[in-house]
C-alpha atoms as a PDB file:
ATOM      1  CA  UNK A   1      64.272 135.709 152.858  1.00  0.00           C
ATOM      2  CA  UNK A   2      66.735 136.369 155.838  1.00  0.00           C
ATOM      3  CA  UNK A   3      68.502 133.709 157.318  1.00  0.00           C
ATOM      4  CA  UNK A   4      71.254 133.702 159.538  1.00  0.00           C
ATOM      5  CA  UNK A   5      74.394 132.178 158.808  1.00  0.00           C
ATOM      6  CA  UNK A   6      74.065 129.357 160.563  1.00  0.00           C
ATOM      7  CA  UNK A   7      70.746 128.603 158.674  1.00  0.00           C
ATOM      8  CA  UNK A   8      72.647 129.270 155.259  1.00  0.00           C
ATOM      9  CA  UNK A   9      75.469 126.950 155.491  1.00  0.00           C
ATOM     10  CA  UNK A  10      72.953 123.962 155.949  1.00  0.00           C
ATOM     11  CA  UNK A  11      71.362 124.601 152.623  1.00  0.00           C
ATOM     12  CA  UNK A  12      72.335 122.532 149.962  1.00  0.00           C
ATOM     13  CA  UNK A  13      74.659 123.579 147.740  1.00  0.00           C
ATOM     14  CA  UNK A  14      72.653 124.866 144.690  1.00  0.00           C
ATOM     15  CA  UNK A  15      70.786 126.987 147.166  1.00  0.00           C
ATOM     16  CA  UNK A  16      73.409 128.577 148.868  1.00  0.00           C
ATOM     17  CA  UNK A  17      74.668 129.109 145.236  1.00  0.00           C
ATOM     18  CA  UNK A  18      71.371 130.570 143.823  1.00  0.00           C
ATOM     19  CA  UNK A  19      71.271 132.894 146.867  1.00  0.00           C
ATOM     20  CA  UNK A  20      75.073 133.679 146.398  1.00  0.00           C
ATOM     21  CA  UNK A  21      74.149 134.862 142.700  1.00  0.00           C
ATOM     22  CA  UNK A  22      70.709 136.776 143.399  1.00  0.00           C
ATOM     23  CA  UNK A  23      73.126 138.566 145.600  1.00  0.00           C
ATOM     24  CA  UNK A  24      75.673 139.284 143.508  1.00  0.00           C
ATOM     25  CA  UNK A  25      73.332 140.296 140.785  1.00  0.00           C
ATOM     26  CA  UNK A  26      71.612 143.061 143.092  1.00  0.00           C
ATOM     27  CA  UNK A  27      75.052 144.725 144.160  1.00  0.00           C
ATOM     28  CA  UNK A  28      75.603 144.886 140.485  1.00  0.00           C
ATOM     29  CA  UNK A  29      72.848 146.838 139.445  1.00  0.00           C
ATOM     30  CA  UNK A  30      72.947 148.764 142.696  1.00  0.00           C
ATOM     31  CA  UNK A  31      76.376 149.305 141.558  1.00  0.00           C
ATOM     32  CA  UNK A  32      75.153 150.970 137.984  1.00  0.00           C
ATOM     33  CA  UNK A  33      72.080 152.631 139.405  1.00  0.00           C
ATOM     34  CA  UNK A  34      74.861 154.578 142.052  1.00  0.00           C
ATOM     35  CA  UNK A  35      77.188 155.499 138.839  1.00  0.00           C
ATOM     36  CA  UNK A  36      74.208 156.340 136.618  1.00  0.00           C
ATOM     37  CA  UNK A  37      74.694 153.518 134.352  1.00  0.00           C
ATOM     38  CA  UNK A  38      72.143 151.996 132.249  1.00  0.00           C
ATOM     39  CA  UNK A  39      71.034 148.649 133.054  1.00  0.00           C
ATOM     40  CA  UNK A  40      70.397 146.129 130.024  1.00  0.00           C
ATOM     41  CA  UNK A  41      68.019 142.950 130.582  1.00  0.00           C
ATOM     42  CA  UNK A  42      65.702 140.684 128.829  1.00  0.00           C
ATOM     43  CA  UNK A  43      62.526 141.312 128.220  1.00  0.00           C
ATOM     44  CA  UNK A  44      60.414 139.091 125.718  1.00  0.00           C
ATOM     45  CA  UNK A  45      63.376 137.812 124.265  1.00  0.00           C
ATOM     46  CA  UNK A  46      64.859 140.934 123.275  1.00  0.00           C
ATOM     47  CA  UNK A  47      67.673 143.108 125.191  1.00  0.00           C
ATOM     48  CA  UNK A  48      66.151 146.260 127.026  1.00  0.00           C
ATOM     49  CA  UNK A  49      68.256 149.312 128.165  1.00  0.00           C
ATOM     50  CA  UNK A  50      66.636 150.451 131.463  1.00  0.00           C
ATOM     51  CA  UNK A  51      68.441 154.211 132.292  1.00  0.00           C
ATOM     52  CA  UNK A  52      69.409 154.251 136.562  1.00  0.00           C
ATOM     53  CA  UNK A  53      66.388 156.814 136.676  1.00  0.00           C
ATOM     54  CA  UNK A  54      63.905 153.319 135.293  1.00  0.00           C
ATOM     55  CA  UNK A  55      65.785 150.824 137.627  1.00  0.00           C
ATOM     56  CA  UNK A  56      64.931 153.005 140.405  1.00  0.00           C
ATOM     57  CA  UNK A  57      61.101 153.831 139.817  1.00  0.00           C
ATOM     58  CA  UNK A  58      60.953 150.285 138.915  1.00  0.00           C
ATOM     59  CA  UNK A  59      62.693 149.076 142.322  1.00  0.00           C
ATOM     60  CA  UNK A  60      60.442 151.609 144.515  1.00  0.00           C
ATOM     61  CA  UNK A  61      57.631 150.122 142.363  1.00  0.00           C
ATOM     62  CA  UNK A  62      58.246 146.593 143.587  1.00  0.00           C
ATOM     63  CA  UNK A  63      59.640 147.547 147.206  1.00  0.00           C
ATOM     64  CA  UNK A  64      55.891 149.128 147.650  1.00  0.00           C
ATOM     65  CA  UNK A  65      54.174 145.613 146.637  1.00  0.00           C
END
């Protein structure tokens, strides 16, 4: 999903919000991963703790999909 700037600031709003936030949310766990911070999420309704060691297998899991 790259778009150029020009592209982005013709989406509407909610998009260029939703983007804004996917963002965000990736620098922040890029952020922990870097530190060696655990991650916690949701999974089935219940709060996981994913070490940085999981979030990274896990993201070279997806990037080779």
């Amino acid at each position: 999903m790259t778009k150029t700037a020009t592209d982005i600031s013709r989406l509407p709003l909610e998009e260029r919000a939703e983007i804004a936030f996917k963002v965000a949310v990736a620098k922040a766990i890029d952020e922990h991963v870097r530190l060696g911070s655990a991650v916690y999420i949701s999974r089935k309704g219940k709060i996981v703790k994913l070490s940085a060691r999981e979030v990274r297998s896990f993201s070279r899991s997806n990037q080779t999909k």
